[in-house]
N, C-alpha and C. Protein backbone atom coordinates (compact mmCIF):
# COMPACT_ATOMS: atom_id res chain seq x y z
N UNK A 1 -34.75 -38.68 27.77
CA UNK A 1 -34.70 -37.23 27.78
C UNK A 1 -33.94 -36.70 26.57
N UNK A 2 -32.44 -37.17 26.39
CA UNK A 2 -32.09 -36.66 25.17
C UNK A 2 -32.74 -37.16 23.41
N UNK A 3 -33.13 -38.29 23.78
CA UNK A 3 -33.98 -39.23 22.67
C UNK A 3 -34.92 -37.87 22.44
N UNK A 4 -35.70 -37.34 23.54
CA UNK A 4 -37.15 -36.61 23.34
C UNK A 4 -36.32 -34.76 22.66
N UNK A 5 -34.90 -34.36 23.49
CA UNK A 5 -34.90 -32.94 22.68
C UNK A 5 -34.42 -33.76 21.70
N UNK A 6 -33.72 -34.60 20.95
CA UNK A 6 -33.35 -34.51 19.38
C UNK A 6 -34.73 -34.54 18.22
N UNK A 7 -35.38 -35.58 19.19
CA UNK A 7 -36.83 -35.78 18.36
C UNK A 7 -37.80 -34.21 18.33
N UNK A 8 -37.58 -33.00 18.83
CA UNK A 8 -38.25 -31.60 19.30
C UNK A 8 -37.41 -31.32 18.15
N UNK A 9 -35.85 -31.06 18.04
CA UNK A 9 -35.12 -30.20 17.24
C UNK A 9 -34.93 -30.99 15.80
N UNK A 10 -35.65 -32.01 16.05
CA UNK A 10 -35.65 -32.64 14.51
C UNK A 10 -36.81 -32.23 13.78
N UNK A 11 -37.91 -32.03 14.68
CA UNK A 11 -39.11 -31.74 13.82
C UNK A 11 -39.21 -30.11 13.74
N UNK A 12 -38.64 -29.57 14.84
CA UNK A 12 -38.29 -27.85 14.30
C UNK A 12 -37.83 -27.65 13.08
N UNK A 13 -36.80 -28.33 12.69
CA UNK A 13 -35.38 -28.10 11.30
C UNK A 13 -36.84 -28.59 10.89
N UNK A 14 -37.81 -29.43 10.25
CA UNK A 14 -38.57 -30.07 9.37
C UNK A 14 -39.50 -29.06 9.17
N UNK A 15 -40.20 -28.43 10.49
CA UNK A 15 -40.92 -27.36 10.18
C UNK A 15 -40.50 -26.33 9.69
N UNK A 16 -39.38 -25.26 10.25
CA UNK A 16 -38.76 -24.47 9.48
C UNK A 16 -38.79 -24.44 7.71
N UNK A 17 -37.66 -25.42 7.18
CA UNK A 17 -37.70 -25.78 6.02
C UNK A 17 -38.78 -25.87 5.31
N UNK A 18 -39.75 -26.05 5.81
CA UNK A 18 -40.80 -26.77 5.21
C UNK A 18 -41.37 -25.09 4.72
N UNK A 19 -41.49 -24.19 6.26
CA UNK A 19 -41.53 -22.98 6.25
C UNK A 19 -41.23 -22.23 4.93
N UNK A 20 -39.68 -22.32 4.75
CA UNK A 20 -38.75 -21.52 3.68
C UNK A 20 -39.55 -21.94 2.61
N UNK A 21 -39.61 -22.86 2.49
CA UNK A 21 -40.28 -23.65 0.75
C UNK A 21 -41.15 -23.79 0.50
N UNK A 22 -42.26 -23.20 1.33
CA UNK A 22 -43.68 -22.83 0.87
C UNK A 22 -43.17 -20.89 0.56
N UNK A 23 -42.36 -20.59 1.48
CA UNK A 23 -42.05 -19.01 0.88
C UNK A 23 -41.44 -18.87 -0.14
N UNK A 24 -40.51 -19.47 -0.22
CA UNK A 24 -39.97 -20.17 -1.84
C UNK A 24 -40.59 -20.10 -2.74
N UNK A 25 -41.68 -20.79 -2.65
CA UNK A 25 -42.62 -21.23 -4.03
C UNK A 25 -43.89 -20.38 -4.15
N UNK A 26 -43.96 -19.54 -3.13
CA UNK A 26 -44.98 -18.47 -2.95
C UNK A 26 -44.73 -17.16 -3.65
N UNK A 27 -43.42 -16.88 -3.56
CA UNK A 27 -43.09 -15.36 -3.54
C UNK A 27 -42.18 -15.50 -4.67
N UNK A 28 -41.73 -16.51 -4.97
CA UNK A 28 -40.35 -16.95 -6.42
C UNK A 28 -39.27 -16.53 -6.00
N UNK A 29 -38.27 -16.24 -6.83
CA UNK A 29 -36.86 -16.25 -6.94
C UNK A 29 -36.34 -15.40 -7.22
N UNK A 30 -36.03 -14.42 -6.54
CA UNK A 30 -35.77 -13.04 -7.15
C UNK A 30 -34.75 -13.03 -8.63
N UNK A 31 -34.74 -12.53 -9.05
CA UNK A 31 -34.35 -12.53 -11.05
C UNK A 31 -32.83 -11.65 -10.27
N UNK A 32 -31.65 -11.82 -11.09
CA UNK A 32 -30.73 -11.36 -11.15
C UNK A 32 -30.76 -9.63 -11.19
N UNK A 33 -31.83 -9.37 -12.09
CA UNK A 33 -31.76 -7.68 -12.08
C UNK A 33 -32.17 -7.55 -10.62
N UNK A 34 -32.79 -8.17 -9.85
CA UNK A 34 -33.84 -7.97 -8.85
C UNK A 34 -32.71 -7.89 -7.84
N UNK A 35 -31.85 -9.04 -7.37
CA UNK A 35 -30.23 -9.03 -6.68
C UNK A 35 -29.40 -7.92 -6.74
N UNK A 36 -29.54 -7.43 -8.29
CA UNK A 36 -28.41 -6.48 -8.09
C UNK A 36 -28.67 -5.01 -7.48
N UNK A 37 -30.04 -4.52 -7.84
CA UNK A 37 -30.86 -3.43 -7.51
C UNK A 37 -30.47 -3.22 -6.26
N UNK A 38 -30.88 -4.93 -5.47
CA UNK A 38 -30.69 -5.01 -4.01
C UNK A 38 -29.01 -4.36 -3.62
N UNK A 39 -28.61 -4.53 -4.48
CA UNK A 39 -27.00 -4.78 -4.08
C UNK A 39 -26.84 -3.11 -4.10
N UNK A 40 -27.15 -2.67 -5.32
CA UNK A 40 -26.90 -0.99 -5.48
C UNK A 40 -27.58 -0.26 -4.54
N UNK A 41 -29.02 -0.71 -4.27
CA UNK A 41 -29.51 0.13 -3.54
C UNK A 41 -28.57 0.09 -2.06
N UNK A 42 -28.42 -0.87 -1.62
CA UNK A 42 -27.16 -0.99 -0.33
C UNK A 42 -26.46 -0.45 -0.32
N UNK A 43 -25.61 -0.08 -1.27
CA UNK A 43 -24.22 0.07 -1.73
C UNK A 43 -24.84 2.14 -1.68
N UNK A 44 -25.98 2.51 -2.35
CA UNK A 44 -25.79 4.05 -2.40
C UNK A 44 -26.12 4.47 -0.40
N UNK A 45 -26.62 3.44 0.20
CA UNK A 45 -26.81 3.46 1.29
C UNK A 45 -25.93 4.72 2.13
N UNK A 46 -24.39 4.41 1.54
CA UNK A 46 -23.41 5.03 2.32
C UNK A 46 -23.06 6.37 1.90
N UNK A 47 -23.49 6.93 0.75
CA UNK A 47 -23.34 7.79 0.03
C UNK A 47 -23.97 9.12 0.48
N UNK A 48 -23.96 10.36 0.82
CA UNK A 48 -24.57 11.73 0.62
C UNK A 48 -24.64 12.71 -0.11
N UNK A 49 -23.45 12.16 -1.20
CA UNK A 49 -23.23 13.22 -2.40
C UNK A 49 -22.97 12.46 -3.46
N UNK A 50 -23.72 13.27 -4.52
CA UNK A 50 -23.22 13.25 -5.95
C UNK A 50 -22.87 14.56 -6.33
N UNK A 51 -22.18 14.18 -7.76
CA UNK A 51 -22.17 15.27 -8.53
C UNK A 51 -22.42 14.08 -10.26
N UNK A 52 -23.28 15.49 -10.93
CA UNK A 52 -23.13 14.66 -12.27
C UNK A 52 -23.21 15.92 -13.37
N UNK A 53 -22.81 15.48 -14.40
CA UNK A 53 -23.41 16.02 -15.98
C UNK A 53 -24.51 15.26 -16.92
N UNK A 54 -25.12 16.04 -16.63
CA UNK A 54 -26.84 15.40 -17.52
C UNK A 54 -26.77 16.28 -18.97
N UNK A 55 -27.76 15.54 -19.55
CA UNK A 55 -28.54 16.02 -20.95
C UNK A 55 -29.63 15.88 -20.53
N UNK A 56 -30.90 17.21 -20.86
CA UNK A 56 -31.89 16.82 -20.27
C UNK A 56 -32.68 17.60 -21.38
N UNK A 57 -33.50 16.99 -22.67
CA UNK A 57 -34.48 17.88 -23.87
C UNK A 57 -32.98 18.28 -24.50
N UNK A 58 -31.85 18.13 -24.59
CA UNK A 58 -31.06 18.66 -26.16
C UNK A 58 -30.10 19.59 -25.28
N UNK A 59 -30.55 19.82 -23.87
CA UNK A 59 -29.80 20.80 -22.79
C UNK A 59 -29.06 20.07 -21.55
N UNK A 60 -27.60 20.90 -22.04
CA UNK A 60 -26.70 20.05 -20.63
C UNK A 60 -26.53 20.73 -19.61
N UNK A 61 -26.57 20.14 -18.73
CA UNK A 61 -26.64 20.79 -16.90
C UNK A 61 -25.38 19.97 -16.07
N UNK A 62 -24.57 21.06 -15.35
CA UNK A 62 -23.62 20.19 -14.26
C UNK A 62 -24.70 20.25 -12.91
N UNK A 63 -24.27 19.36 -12.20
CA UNK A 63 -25.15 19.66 -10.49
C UNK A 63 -24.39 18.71 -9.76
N UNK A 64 -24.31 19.20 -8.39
CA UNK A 64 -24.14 18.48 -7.14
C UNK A 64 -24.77 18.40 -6.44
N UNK A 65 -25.39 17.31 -5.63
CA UNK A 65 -26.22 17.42 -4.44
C UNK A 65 -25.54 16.85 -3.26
N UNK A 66 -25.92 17.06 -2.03
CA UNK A 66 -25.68 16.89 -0.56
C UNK A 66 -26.97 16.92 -0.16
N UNK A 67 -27.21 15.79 0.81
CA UNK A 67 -28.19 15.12 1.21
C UNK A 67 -27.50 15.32 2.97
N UNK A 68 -28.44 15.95 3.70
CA UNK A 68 -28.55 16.02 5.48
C UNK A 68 -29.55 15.69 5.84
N UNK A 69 -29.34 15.32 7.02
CA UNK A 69 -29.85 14.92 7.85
C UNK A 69 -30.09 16.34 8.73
N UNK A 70 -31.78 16.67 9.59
CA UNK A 70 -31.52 17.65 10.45
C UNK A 70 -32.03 17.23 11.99
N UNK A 71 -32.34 18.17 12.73
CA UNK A 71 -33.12 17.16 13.95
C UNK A 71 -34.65 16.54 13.58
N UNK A 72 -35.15 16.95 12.82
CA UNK A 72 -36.47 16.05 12.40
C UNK A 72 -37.11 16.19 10.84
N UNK A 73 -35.81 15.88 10.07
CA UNK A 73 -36.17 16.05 8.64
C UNK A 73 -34.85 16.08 8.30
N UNK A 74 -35.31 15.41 6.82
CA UNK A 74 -33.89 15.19 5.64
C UNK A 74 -34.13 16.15 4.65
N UNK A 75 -32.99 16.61 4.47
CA UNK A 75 -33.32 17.75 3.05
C UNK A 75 -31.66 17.53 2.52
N UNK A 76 -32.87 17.29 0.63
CA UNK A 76 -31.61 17.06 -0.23
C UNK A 76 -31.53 18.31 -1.15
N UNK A 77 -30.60 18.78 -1.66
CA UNK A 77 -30.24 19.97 -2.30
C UNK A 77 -29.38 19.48 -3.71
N UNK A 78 -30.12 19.69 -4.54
CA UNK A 78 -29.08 19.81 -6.03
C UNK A 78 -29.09 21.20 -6.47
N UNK A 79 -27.87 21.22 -6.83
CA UNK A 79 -27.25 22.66 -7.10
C UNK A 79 -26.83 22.49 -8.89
N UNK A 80 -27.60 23.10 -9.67
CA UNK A 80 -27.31 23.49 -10.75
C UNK A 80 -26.03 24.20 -11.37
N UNK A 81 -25.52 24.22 -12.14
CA UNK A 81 -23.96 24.94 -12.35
C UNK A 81 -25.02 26.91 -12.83
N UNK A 82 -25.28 26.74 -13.04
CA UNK A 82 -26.15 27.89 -12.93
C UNK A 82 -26.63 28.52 -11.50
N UNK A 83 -26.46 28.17 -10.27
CA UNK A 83 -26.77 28.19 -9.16
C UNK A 83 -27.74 28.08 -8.53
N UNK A 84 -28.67 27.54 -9.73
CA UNK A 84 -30.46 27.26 -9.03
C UNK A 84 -30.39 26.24 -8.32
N UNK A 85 -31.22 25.94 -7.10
CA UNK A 85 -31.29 25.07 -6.36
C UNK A 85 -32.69 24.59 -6.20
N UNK A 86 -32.28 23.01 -6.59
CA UNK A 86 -33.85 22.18 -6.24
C UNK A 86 -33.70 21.53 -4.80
N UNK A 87 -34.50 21.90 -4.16
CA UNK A 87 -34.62 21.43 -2.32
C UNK A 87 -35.41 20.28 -2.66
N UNK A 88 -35.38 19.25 -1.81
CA UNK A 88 -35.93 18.01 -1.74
C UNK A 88 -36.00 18.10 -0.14
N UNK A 89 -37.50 18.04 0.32
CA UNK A 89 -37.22 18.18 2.09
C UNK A 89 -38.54 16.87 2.53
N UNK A 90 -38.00 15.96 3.37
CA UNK A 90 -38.61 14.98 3.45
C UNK A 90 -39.31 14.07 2.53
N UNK A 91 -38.43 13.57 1.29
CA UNK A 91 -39.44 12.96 0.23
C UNK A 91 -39.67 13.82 -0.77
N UNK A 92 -40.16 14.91 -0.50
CA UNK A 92 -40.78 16.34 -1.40
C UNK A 92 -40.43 16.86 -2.15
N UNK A 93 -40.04 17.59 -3.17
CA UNK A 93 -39.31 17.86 -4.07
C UNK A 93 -40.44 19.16 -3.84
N UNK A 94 -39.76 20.38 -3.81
CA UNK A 94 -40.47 21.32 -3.24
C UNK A 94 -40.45 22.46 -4.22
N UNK A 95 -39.56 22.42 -5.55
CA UNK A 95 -40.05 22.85 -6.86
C UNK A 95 -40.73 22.27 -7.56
N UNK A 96 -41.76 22.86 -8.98
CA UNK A 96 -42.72 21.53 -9.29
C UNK A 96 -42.52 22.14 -10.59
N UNK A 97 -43.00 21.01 -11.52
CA UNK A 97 -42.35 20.85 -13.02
C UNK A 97 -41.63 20.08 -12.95
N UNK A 98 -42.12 19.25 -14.56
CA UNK A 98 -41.49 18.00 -14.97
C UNK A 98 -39.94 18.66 -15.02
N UNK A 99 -39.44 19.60 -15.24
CA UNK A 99 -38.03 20.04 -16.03
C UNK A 99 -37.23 19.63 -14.75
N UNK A 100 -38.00 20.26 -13.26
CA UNK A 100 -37.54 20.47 -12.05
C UNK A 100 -36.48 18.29 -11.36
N UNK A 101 -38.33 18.18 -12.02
CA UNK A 101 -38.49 16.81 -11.29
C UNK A 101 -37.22 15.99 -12.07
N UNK A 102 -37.53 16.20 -13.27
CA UNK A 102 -36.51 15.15 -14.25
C UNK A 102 -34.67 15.62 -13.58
N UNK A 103 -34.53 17.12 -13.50
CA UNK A 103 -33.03 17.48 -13.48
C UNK A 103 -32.76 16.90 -12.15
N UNK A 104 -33.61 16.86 -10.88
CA UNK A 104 -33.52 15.94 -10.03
C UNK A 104 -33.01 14.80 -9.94
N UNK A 105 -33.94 14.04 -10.36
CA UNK A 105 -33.79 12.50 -10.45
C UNK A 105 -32.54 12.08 -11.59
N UNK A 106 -32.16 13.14 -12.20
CA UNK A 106 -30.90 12.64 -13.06
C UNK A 106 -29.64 13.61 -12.26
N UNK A 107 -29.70 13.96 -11.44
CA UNK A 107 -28.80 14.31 -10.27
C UNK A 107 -27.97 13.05 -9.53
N UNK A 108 -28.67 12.09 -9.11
CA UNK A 108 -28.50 10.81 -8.98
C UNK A 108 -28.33 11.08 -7.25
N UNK A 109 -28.80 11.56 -6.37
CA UNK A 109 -28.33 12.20 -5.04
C UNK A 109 -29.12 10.93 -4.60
N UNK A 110 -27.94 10.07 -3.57
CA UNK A 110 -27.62 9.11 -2.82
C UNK A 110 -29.20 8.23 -2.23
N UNK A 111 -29.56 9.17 -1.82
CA UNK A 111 -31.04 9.05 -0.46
C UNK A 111 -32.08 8.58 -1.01
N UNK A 112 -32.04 9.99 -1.92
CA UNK A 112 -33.52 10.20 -2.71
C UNK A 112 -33.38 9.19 -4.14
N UNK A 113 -32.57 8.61 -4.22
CA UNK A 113 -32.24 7.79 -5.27
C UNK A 113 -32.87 6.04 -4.85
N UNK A 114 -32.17 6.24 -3.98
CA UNK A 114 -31.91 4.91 -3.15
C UNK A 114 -33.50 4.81 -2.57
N UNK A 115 -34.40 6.19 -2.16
CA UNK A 115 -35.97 5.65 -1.74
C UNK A 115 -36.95 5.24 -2.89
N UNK A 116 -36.53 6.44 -4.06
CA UNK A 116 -37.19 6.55 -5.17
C UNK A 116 -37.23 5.03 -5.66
N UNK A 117 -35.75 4.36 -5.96
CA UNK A 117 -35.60 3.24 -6.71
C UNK A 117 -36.14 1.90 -5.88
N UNK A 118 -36.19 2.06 -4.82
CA UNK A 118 -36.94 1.10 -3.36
C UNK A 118 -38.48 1.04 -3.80
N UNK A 119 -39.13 2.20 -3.64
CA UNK A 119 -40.57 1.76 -4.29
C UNK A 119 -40.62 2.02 -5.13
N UNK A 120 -39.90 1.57 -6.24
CA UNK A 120 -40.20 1.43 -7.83
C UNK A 120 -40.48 -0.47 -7.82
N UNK A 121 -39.28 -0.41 -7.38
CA UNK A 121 -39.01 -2.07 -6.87
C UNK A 121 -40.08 -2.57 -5.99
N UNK A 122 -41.16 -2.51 -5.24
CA UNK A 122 -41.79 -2.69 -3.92
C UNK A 122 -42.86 -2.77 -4.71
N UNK A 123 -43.12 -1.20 -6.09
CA UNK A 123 -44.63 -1.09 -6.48
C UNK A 123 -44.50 -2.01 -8.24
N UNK A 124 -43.31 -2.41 -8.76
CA UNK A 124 -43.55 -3.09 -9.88
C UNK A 124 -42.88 -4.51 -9.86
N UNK A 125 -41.60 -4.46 -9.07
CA UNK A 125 -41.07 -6.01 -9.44
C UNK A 125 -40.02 -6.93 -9.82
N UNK A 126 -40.68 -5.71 -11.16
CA UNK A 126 -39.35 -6.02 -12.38
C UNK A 126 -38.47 -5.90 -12.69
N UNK A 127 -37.30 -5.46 -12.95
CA UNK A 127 -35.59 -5.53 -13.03
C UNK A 127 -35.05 -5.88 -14.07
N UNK A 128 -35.04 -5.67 -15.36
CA UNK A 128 -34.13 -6.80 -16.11
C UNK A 128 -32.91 -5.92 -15.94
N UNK A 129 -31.94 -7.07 -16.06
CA UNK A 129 -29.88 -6.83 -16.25
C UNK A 129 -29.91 -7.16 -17.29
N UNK A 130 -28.83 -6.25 -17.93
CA UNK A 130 -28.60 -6.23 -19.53
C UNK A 130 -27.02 -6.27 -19.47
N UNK A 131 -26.13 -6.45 -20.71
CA UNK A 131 -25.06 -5.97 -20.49
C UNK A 131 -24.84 -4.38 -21.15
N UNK A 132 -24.14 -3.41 -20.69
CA UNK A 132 -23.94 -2.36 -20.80
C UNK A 132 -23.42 -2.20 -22.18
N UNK A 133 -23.49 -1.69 -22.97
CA UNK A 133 -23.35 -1.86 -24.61
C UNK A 133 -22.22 -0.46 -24.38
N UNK A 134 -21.01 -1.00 -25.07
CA UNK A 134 -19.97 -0.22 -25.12
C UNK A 134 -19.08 0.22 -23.81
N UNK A 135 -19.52 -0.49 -22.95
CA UNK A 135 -18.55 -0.06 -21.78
C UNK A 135 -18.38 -1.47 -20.77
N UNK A 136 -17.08 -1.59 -20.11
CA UNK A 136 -16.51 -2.42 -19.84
C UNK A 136 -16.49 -2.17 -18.24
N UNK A 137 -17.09 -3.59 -17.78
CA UNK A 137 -16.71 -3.56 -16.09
C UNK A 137 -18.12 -2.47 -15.75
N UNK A 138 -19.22 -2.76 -16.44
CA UNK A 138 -20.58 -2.39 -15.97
C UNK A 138 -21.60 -3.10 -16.60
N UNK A 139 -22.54 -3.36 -15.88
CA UNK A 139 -24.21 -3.69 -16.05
C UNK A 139 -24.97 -2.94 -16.38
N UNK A 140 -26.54 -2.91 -17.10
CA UNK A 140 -27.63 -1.53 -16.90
C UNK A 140 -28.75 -2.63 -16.16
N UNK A 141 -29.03 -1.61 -15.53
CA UNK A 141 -30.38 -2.10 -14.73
C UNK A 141 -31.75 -1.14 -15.74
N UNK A 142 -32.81 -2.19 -15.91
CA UNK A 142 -33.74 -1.27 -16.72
C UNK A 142 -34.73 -2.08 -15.64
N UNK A 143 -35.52 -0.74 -15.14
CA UNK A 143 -36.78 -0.78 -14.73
C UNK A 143 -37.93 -0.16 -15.47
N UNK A 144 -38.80 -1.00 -16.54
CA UNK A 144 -39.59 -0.74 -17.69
C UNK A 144 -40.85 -0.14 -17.10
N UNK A 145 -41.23 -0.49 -15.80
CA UNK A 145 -42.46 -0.33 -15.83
C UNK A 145 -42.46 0.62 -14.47
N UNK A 146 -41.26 1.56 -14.19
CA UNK A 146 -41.07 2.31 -13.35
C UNK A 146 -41.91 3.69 -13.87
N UNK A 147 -42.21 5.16 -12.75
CA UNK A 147 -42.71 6.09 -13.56
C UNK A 147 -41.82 7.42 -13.16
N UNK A 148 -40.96 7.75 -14.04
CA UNK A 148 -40.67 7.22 -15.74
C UNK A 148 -39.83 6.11 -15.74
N UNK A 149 -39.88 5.21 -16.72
CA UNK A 149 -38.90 4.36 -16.77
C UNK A 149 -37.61 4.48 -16.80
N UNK A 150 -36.91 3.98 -16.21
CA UNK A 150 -35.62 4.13 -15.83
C UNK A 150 -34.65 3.25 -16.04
N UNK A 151 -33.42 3.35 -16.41
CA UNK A 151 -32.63 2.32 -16.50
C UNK A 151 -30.84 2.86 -15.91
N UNK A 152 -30.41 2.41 -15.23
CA UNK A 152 -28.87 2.65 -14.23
C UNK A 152 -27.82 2.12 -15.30
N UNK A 153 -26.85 2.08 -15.60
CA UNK A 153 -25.83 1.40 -15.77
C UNK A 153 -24.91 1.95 -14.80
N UNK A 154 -24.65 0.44 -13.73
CA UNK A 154 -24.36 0.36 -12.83
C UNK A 154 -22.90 -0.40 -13.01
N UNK A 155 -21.53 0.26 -12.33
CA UNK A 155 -20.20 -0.18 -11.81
C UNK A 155 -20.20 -1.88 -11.81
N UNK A 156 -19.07 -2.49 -12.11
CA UNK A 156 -19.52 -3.84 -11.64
C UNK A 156 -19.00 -4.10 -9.86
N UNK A 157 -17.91 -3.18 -10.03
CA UNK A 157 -17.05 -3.13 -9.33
C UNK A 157 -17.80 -2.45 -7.54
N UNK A 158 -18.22 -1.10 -8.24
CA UNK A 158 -18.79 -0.64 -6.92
C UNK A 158 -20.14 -0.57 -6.95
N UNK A 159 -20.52 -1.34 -7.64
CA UNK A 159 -22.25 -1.49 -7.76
C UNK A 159 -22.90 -0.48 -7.55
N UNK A 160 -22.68 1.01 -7.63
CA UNK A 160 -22.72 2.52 -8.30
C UNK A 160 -23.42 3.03 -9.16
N UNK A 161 -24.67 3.66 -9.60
CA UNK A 161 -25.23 3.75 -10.51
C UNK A 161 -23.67 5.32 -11.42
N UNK A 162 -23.58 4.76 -12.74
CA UNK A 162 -22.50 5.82 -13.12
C UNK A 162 -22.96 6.34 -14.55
N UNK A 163 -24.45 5.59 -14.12
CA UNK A 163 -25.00 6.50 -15.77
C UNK A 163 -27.04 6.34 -15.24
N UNK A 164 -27.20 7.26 -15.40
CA UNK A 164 -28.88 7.24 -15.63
C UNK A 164 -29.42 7.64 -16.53
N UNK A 165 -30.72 7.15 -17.21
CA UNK A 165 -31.74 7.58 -18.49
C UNK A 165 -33.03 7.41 -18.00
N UNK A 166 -33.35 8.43 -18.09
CA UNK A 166 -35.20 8.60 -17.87
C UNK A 166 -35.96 8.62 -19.76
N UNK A 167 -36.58 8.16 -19.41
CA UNK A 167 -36.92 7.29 -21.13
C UNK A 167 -38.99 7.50 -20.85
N UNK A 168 -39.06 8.82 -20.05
CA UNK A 168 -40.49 9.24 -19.55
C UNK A 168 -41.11 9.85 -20.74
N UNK A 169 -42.54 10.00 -20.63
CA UNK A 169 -43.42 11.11 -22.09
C UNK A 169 -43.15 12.48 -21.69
N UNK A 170 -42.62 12.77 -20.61
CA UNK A 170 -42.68 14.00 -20.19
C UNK A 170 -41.06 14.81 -20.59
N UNK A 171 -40.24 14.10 -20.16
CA UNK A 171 -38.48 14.32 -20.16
C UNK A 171 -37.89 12.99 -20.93
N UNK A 172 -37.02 13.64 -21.31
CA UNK A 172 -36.30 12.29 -21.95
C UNK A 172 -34.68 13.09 -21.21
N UNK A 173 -34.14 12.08 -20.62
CA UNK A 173 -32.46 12.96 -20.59
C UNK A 173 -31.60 11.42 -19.86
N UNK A 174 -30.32 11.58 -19.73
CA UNK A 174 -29.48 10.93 -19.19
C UNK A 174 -28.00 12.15 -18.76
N UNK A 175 -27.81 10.94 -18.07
CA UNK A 175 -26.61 11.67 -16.84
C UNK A 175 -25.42 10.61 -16.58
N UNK A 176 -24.21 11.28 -16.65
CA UNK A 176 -23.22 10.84 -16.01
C UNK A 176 -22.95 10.84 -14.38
N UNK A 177 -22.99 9.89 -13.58
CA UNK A 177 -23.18 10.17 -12.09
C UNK A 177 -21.75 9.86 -11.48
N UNK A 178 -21.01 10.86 -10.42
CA UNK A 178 -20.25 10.26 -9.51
C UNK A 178 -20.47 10.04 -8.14
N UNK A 179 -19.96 9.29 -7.54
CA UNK A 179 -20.26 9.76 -5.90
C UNK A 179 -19.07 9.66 -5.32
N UNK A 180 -18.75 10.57 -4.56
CA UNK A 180 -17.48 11.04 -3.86
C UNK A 180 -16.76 10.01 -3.06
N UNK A 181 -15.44 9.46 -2.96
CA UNK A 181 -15.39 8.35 -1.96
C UNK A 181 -15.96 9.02 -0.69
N UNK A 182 -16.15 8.03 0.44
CA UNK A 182 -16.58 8.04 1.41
C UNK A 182 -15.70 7.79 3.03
N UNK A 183 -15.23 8.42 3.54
CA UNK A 183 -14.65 8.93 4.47
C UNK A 183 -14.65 7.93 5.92
């Protein structure tokens, strides 16, 4: 009887394994940029606010956003230092124009960051990690074949995106990002 479960849980562990390493060799090895993405995207998980200073076409913009939750819908709000407000309500970005879309996404707001950069990752792949040229105790994440391409230089420390560049035909701009500690 015990001869017969070791001989059951021996060939389980054999199947399993065997399992992992055909998924292994099927799907590859995720690349270091690919890990860390994982890691940031986790990490903005906890987050609901930014605030940043962008350059966006030769023009600088302050903004904060706050990201809620309501009883059946998320709506994110970036607030321009000018007081215009871009609503983001379920996914949507509910002003339209590249100017709208770009000052958005270089807002760096927690949610919409963290979905946006999820299926960038899901629909291309790719990831390279670079080291951050001129700054100390950070990485850049460049996603080349994102739309627009995008690249983070990300905290090492709090794995934080604390800089973004959209490098699109439409906008070209970058942003300084913070996110508020968390409570």
């Amino acid at each position: 009887m015990i001869r017969a479960l070791f001989a059951t849980a021996a060939t389980l562990a054999v199947v399993v394994s065997a399992g992992f390493g055909v998924q292994a060799a099927a799907l590859g090895r995720p690349t270091d940029g690919t890990r860390e993405l994982i890691w940031t995207l986790s990490r903005l998980q906890r987050y609901h606010r930014s605030t940043s200073l962008m350059e966006l076409d030769g023009r600088r913009y302050t903004s904060s956003c706050a990201d809620r939750w309501f009883p059946h819908r998320r709506v994110a709000n970036v607030v321009l230092g000018g007081g215009e407000v871009l609503p983001e309500v379920d996914d949507h970005l509910l002003r339209r124009g590249n100017l709208a879309a770009s000052q958005f996404e270089l807002a760096g707001c927690p949610r919409p960051l963290d979905v946006w950069l999820s299926t960038q990752l899901a629909q291309h792949g790719r990831v390279e990690l670079l080291s951050a040229h001129g700054r100390r105790r950070a990485f850049e994440l460049l996603l080349p074949q994102a739309k627009p391409p995008v690249a983070l230089v990300v905290g090492d420390r709090s794995h934080l995106p604390v800089e973004i560049e959209l490098a699109g035909a439409r906008d070209h701009g970058q942003s300084d990002v913070h996110y508020p500690a968390v409570r």
